[in-house]
C-alpha atoms as a PDB file:
ATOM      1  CA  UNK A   1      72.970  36.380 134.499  1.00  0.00           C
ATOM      2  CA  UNK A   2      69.595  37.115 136.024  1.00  0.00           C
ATOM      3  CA  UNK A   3      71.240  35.984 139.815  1.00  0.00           C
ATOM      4  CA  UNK A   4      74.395  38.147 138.594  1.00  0.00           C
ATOM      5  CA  UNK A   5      72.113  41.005 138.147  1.00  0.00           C
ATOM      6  CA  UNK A   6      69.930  40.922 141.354  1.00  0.00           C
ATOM      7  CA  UNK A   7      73.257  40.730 143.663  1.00  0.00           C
ATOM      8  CA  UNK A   8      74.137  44.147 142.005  1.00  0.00           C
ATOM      9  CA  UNK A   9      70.622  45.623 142.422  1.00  0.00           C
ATOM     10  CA  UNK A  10      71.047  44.088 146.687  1.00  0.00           C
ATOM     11  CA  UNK A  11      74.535  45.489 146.633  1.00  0.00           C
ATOM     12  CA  UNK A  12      72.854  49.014 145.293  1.00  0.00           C
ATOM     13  CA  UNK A  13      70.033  48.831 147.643  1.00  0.00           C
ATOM     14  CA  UNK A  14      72.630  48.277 150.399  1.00  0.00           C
ATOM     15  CA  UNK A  15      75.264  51.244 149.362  1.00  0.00           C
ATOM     16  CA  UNK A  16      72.320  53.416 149.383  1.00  0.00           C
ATOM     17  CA  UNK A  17      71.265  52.799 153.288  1.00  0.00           C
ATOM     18  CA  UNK A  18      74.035  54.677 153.689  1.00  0.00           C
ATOM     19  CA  UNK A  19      73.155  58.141 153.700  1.00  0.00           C
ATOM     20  CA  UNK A  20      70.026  57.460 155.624  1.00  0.00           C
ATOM     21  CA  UNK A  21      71.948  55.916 158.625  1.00  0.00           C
ATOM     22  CA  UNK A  22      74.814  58.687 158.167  1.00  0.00           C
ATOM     23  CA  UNK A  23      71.390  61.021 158.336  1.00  0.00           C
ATOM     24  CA  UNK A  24      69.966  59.356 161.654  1.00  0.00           C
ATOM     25  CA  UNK A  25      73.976  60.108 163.145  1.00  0.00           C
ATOM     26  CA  UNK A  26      74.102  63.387 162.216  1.00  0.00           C
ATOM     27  CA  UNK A  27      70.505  64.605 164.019  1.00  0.00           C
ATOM     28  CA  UNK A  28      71.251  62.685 166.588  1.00  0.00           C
ATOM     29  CA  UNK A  29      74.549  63.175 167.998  1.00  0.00           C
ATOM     30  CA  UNK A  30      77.872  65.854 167.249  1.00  0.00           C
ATOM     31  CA  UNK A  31      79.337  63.391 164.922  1.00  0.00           C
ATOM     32  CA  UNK A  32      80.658  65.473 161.396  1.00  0.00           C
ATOM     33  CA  UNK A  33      80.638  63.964 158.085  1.00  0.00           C
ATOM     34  CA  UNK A  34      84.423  63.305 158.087  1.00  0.00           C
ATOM     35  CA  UNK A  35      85.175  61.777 161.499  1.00  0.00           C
ATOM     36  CA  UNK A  36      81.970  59.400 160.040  1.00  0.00           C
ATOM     37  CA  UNK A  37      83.948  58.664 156.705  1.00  0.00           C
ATOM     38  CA  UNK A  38      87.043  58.040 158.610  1.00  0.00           C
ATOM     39  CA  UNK A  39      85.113  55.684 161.062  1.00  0.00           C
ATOM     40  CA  UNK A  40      83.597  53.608 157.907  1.00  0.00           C
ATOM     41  CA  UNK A  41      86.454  53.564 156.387  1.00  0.00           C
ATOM     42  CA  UNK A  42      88.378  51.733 159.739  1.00  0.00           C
ATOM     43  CA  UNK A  43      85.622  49.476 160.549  1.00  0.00           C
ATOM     44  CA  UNK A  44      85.799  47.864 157.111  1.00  0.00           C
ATOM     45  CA  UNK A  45      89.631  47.455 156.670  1.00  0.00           C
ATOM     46  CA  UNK A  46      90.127  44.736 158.614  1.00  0.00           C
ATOM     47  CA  UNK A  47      87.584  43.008 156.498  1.00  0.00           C
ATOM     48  CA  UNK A  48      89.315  43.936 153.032  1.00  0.00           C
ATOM     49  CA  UNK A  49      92.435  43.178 154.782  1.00  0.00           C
ATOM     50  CA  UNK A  50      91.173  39.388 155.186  1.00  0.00           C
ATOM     51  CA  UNK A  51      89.324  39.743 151.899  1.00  0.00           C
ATOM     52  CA  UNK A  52      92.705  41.144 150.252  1.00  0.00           C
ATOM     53  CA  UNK A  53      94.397  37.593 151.773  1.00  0.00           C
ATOM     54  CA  UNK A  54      91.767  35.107 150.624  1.00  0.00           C
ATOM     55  CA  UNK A  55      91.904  36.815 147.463  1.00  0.00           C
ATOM     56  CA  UNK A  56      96.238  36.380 147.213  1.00  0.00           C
ATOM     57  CA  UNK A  57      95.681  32.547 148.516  1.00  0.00           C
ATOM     58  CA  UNK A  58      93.679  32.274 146.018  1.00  0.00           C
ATOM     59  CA  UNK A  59      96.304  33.572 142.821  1.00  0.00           C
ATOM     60  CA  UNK A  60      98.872  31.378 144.595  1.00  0.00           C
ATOM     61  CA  UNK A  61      96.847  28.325 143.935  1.00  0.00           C
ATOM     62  CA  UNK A  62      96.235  29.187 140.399  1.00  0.00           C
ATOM     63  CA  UNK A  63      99.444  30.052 139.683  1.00  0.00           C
ATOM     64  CA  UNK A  64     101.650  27.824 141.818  1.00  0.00           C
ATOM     65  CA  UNK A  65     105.235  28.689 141.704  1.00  0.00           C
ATOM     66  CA  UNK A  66     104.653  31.756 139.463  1.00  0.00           C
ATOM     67  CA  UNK A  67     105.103  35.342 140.685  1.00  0.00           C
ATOM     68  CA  UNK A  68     101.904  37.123 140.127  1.00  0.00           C
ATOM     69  CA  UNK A  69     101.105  41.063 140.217  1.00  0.00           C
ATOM     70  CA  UNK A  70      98.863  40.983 143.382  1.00  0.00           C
ATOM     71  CA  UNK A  71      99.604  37.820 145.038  1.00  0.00           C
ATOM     72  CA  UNK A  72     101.619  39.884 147.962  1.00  0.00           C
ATOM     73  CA  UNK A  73     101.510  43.599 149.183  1.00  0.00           C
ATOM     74  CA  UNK A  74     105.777  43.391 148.481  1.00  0.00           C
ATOM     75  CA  UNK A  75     105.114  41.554 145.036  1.00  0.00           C
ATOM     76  CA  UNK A  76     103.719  45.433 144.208  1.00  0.00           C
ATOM     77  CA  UNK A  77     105.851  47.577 142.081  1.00  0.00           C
ATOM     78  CA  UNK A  78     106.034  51.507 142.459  1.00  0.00           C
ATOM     79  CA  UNK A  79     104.195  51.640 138.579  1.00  0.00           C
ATOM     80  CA  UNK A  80     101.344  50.165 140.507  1.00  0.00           C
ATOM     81  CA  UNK A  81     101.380  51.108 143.462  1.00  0.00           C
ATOM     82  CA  UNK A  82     101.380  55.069 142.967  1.00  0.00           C
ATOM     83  CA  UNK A  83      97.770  55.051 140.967  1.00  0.00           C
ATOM     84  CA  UNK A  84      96.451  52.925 144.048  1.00  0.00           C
ATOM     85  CA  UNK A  85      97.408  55.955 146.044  1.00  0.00           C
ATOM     86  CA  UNK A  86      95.874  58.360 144.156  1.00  0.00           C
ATOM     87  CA  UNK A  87      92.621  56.418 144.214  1.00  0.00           C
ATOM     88  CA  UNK A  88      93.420  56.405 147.901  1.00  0.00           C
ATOM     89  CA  UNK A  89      93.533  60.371 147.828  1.00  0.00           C
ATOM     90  CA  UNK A  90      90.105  60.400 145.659  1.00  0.00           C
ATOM     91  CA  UNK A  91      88.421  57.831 148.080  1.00  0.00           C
ATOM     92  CA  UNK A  92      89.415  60.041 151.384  1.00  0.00           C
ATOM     93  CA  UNK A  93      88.075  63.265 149.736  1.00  0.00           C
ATOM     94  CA  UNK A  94      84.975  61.248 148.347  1.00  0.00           C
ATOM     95  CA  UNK A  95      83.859  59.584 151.501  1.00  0.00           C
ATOM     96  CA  UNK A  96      84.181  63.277 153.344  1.00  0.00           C
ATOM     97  CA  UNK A  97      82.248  64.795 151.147  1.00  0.00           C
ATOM     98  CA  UNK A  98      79.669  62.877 150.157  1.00  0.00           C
ATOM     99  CA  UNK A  99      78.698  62.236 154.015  1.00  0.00           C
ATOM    100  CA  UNK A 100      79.187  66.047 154.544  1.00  0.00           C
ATOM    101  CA  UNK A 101      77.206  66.995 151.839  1.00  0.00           C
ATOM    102  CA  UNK A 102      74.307  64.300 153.245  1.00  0.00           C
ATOM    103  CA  UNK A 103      74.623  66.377 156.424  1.00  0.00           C
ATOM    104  CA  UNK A 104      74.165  69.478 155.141  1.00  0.00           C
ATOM    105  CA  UNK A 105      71.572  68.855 152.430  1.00  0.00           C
ATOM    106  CA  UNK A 106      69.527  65.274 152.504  1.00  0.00           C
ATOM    107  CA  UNK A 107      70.759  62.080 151.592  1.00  0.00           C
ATOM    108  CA  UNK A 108      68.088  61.921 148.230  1.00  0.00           C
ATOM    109  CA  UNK A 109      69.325  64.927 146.732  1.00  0.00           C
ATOM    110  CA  UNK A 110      73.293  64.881 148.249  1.00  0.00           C
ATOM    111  CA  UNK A 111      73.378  61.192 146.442  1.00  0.00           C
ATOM    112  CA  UNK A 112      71.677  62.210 143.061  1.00  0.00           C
ATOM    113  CA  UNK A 113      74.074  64.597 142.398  1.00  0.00           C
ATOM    114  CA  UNK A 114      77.158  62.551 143.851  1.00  0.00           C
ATOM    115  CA  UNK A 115      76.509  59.595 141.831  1.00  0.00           C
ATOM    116  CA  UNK A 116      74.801  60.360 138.932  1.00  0.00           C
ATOM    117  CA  UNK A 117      76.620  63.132 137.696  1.00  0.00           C
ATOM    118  CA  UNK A 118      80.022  61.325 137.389  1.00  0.00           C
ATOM    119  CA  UNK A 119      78.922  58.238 134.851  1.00  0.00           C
ATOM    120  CA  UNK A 120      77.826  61.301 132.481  1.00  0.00           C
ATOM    121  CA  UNK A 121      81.624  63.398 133.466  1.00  0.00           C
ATOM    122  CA  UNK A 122      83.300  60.274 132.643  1.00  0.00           C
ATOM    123  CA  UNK A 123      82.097  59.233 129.402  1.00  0.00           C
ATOM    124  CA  UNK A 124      82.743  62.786 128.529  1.00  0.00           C
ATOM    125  CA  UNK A 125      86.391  62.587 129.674  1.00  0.00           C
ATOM    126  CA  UNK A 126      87.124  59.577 128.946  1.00  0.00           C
ATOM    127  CA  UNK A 127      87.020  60.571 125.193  1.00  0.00           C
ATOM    128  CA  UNK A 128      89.518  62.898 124.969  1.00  0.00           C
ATOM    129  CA  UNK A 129      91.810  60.549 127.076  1.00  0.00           C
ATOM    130  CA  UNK A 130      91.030  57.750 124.062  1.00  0.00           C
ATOM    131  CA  UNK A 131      91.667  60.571 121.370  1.00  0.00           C
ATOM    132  CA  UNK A 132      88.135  60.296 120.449  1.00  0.00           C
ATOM    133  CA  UNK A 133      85.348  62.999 120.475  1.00  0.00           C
ATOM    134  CA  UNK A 134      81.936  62.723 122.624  1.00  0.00           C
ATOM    135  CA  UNK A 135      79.366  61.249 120.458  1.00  0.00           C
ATOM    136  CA  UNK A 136      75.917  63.175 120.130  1.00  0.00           C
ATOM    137  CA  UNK A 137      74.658  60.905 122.577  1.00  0.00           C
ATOM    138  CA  UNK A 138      77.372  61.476 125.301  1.00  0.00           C
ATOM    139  CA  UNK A 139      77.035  65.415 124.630  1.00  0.00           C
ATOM    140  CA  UNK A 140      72.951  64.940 125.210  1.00  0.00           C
ATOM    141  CA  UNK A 141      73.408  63.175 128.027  1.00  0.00           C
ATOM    142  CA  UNK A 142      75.911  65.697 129.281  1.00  0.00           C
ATOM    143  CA  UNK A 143      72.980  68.171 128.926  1.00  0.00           C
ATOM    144  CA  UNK A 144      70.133  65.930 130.259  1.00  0.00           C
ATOM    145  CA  UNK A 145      72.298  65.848 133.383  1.00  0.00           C
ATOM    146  CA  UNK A 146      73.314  69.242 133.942  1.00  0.00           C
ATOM    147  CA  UNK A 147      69.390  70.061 133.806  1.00  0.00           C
ATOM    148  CA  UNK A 148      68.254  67.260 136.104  1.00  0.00           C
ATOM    149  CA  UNK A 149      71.071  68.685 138.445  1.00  0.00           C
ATOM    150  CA  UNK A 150      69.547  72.303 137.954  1.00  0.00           C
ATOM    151  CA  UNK A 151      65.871  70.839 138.752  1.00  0.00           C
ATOM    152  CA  UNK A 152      67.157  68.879 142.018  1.00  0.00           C
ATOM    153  CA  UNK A 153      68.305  72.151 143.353  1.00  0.00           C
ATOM    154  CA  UNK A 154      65.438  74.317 142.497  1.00  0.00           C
ATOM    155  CA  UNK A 155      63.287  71.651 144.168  1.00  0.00           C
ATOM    156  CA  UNK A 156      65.849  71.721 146.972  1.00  0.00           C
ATOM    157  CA  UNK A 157      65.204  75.675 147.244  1.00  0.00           C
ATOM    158  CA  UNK A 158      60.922  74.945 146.930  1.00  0.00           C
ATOM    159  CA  UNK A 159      61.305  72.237 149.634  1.00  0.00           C
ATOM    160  CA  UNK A 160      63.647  73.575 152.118  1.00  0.00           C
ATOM    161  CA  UNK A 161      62.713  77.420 151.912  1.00  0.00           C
ATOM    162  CA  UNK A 162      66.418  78.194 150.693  1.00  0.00           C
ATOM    163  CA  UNK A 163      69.544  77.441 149.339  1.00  0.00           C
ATOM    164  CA  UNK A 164      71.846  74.947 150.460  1.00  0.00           C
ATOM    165  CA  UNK A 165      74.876  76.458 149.038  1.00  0.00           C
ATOM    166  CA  UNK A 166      77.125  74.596 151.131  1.00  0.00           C
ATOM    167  CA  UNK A 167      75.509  71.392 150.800  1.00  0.00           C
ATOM    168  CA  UNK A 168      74.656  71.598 146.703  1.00  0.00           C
ATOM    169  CA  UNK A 169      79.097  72.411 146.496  1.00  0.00           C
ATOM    170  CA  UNK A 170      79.943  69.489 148.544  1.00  0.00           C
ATOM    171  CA  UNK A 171      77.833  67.038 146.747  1.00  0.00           C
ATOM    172  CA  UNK A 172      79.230  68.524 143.641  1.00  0.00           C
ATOM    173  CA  UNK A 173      82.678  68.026 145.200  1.00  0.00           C
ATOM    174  CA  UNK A 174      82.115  64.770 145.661  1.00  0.00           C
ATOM    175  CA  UNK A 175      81.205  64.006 142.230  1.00  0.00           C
ATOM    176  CA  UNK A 176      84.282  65.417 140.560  1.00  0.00           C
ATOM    177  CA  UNK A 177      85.853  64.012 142.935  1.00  0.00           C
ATOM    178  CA  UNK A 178      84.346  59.986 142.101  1.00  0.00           C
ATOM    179  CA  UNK A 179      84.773  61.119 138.234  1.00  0.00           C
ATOM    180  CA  UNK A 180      88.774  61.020 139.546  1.00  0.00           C
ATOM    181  CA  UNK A 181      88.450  58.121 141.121  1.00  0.00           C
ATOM    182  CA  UNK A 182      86.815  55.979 138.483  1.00  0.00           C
ATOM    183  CA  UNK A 183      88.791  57.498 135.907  1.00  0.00           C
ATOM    184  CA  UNK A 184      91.865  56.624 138.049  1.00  0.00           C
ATOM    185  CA  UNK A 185      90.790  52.915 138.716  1.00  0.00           C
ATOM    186  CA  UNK A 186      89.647  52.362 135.021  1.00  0.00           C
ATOM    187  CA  UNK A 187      92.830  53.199 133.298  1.00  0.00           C
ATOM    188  CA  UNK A 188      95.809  53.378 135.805  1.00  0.00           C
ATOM    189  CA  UNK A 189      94.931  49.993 138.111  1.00  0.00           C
ATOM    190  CA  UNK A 190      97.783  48.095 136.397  1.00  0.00           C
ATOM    191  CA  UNK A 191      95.930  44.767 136.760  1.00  0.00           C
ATOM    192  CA  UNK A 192      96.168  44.693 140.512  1.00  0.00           C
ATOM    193  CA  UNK A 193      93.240  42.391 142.470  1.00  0.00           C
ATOM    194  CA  UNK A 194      90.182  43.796 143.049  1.00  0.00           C
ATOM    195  CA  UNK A 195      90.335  43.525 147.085  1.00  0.00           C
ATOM    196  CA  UNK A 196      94.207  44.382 146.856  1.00  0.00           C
ATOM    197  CA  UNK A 197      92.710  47.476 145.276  1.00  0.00           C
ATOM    198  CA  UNK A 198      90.325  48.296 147.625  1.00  0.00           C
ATOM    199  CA  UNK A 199      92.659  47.415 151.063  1.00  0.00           C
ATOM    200  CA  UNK A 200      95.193  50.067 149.331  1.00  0.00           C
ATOM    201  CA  UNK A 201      92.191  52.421 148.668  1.00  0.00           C
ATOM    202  CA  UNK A 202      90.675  52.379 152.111  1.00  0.00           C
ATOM    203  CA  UNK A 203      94.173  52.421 154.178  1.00  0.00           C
ATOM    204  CA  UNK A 204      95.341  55.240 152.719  1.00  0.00           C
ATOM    205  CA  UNK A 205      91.781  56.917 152.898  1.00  0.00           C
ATOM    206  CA  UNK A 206      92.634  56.754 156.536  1.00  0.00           C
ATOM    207  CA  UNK A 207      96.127  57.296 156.703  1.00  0.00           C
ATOM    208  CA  UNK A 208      95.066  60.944 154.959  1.00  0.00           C
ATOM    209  CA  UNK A 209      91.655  61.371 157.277  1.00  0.00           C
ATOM    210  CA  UNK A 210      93.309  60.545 160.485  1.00  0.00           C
ATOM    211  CA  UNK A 211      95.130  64.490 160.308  1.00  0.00           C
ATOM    212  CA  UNK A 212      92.016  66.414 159.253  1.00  0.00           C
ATOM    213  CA  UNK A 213      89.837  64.898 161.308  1.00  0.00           C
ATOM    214  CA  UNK A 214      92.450  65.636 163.978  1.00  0.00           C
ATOM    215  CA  UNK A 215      92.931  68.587 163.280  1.00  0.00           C
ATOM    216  CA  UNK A 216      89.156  69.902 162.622  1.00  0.00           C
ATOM    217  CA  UNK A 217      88.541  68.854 166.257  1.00  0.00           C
ATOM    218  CA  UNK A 218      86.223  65.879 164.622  1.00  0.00           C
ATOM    219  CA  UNK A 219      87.386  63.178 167.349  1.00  0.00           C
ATOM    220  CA  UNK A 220      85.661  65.678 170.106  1.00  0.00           C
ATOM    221  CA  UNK A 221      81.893  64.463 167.907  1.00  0.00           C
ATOM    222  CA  UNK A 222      82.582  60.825 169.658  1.00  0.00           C
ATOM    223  CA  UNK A 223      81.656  61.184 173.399  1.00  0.00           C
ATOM    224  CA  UNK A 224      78.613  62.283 171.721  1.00  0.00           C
ATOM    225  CA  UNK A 225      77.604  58.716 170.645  1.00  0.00           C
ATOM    226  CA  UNK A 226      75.876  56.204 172.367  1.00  0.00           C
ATOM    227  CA  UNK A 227      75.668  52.098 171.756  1.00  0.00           C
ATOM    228  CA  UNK A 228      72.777  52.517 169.374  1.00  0.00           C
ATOM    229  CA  UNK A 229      75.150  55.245 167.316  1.00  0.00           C
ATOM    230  CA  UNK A 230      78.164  52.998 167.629  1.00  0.00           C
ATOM    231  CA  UNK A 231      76.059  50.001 165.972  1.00  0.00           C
ATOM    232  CA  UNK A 232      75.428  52.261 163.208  1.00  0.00           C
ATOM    233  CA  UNK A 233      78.529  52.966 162.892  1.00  0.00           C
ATOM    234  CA  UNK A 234      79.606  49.423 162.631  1.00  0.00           C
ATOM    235  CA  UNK A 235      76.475  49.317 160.411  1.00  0.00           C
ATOM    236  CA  UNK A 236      78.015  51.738 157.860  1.00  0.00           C
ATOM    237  CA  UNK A 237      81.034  50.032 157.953  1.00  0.00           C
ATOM    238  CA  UNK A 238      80.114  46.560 157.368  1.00  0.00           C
ATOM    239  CA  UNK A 239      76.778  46.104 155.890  1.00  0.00           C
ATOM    240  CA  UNK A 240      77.084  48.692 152.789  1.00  0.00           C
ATOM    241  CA  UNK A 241      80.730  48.646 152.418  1.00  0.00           C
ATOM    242  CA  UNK A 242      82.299  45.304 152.821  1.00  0.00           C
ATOM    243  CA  UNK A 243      78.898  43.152 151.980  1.00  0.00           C
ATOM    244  CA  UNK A 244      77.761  45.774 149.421  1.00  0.00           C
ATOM    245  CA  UNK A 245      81.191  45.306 147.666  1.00  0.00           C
ATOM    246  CA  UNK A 246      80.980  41.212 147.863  1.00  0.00           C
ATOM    247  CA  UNK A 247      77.512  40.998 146.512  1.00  0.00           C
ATOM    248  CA  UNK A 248      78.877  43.855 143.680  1.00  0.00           C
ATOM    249  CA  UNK A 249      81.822  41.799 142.553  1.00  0.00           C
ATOM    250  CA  UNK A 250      79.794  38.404 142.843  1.00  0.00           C
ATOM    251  CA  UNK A 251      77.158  40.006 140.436  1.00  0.00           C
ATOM    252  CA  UNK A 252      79.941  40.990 138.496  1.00  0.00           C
ATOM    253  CA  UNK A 253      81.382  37.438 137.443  1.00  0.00           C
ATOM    254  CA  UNK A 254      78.285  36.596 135.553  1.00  0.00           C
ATOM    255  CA  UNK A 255      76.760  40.428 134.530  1.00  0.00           C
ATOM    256  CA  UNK A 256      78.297  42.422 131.518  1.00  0.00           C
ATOM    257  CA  UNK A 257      79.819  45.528 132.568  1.00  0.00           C
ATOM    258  CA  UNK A 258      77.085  47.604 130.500  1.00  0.00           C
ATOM    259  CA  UNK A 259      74.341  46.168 132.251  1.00  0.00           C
ATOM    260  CA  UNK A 260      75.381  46.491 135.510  1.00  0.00           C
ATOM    261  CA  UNK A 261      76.842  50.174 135.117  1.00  0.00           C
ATOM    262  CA  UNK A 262      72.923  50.348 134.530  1.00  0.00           C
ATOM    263  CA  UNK A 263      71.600  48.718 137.225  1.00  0.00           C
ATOM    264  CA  UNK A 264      74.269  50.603 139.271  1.00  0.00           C
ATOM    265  CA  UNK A 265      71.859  53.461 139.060  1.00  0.00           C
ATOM    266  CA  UNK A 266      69.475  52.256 140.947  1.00  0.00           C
ATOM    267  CA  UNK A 267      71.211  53.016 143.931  1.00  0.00           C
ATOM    268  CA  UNK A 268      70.477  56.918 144.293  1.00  0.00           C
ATOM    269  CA  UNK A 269      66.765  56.587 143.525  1.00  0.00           C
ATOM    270  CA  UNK A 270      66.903  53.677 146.367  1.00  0.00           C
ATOM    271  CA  UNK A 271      68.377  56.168 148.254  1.00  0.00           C
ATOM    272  CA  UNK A 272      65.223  58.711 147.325  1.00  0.00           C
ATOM    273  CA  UNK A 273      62.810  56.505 147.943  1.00  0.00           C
ATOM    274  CA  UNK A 274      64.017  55.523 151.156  1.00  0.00           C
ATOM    275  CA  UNK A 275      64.570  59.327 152.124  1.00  0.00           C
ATOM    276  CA  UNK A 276      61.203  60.025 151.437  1.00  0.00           C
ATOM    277  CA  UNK A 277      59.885  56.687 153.474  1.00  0.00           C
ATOM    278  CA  UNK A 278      62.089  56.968 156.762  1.00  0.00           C
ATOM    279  CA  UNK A 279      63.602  60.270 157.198  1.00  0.00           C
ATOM    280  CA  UNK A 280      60.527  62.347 154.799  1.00  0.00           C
ATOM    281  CA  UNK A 281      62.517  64.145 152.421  1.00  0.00           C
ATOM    282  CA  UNK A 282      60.483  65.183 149.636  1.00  0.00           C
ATOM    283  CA  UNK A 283      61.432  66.435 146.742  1.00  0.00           C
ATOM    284  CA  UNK A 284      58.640  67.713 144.722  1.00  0.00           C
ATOM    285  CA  UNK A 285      57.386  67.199 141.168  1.00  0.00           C
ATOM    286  CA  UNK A 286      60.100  69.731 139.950  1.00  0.00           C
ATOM    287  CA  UNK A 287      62.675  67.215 141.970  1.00  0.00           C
ATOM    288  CA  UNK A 288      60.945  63.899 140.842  1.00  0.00           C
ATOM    289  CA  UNK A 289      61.366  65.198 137.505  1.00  0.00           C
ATOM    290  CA  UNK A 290      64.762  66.324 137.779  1.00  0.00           C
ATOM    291  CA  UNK A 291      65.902  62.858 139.300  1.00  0.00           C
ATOM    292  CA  UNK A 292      64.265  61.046 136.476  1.00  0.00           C
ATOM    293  CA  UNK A 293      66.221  62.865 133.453  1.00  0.00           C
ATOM    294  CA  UNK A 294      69.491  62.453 135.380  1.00  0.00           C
ATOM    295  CA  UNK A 295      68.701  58.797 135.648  1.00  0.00           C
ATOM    296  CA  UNK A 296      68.268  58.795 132.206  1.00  0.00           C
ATOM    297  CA  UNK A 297      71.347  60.375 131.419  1.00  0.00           C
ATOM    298  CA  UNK A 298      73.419  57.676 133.696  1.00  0.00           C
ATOM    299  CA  UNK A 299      71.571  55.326 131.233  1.00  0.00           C
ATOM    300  CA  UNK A 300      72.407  56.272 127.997  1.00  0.00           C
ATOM    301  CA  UNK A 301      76.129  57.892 129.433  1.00  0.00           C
ATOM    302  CA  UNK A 302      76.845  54.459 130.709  1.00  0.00           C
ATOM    303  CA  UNK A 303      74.905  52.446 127.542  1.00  0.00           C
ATOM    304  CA  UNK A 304      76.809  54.852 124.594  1.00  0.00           C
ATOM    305  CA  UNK A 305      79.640  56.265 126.444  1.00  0.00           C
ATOM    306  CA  UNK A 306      83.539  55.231 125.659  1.00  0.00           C
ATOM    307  CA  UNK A 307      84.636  54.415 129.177  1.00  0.00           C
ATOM    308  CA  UNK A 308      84.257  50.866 129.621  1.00  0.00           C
ATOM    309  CA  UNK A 309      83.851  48.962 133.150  1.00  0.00           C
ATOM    310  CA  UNK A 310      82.876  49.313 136.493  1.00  0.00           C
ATOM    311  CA  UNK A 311      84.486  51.005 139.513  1.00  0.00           C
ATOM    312  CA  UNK A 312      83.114  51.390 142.853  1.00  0.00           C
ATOM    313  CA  UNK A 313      83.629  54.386 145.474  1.00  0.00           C
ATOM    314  CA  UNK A 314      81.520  53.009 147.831  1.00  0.00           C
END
């Protein structure tokens, strides 16, 4: 378990390099957030593509001669496939933004308030969908979280010299929009293979960025980059997405879903820390504290609330 566990805490460490390359992209070339969501997002396919086949090669050996849900694209039915889309929809409007909001803000506070506030929306949710009420625990971390959101921003205000409106709505954005998501994956995947998931996910993430990026004028942001931009690019799309999500699921085989929903939440205060190391972000004691009591409220949302399992956005 304890191997299980530090793959999760790599694969968090790893998902939250992220915003700190997407930061170096942004200052240094005319690259927006969503033409750098859509280029992750085509950079990793081919790699869940392959991982998607290993994975059906796989079923078919286990189950030889049976028909299994997931062992081909065409084995899919429409009952499965339409939720896939949706999470499709959800991961296009995620990846935008997040990276927008990391563009317009900083990636410490942009992915505190992306990540941390959905485990706490989701255990609230996912009550009513059950038929069950929030327990007091749920409701307090509800509250924990909405004032560790309120302290991020106030130290955003202190630190910055004013209010990132645009930036503080994005992030926000994106995390109603990863509360759809994991709802989404938690309760409508029908069963379907993890990396059968994700190739569906991430294809038609693109299929849906291609347009807007298109017609936003984001493709013009590309003569703007350089090799060293490109490799970050290919960075982004390799490193933190398709080895973040191996180690993840790895982790996953021998980690109970509780625990690593915890451990999960290591990633946005990796991602503050390294903010504050590489690119000097600071939040403030106002911020530190803020960040702290939102962690906490991931905890106990993720420890006490009703929605069980793990689902990844990243």
């Amino acid at each position: 378990m304890i191997h299980g566990a530090l793959l999760i805490a790599f694969a968090a460490l790893l998902w939250g390099t992220t915003g700190i390359v997407a930061k170096f992209l942004f200052t240094g070339t005319e690259l927006t957030g969503l033409t750098l969501a859509l280029l992750r997002l085509v950079v990793a396919l081919p790699f869940f593509y392959l991982l998607m086949r290993r994975e059906q090669r796989q079923l078919e050996v286990q189950h030889p001669g049976q028909k299994v849900a997931g062992s081909s694209l065409r084995g899919l039915s429409a009952k499965a496939l339409l939720p896939l889309a949706a999470m499709g929809l959800f991961q296009a409007f995620y990846q935008g933004s997040y990276l927008v909001a990391v563009d317009l803000t900083g990636a410490g506070i942009a992915t505190l308030i992306s990540l941390c506030l959905p485990p706490v929306l989701v255990a609230i949710l996912a009550a009513p969908m059950l038929g069950e009420k929030p327990g007091p625990l749920t409701l307090a971390a509800a509250f924990a979280a909405i004032l560790g959101t309120g302290m991020l921003v106030a130290s955003d205000i202190d630190t910055a010299g004013t209010l990132r409106l645009a930036g503080i709505l994005m992030a926000l954005l994106a995390a109603a929009v990863y509360t759809g998501f994991t709802l989404t994956s938690r309760y409508n995947s029908a069963g379907t293979p993890v990396f059968t998931t994700a190739f569906i996910c991430f294809l038609t993430a693109t299929l849906m960025l291609v347009p807007i990026v298109a017609l936003t004028g984001g493709f013009a942001g590309l003569a703007s980059l350089g090799l060293s931009h490109w490799l970050m690019v290919l960075y982004i799309g390799v490193v933190p997405t398709c080895i973040g999500y191996l180690c993840f699921f790895a982790g996953m085989k021998t980690t109970p879903a509780t625990l690593s929903s915890i451990i999960v939440t290591l990633e946005p205060l990796f991602v503050a820390l390294l903010a504050w190391l590489i690119l000097g972000e600071v939040l403030g004691p106002i911020g530190i504290t803020g960040a702290v009591i939102l962690t906490m409220a991931v905890i106990v949302a993720s420890r006490y609330g009703n929605a069980p399992g793990n689902s990844r956005s990243d």
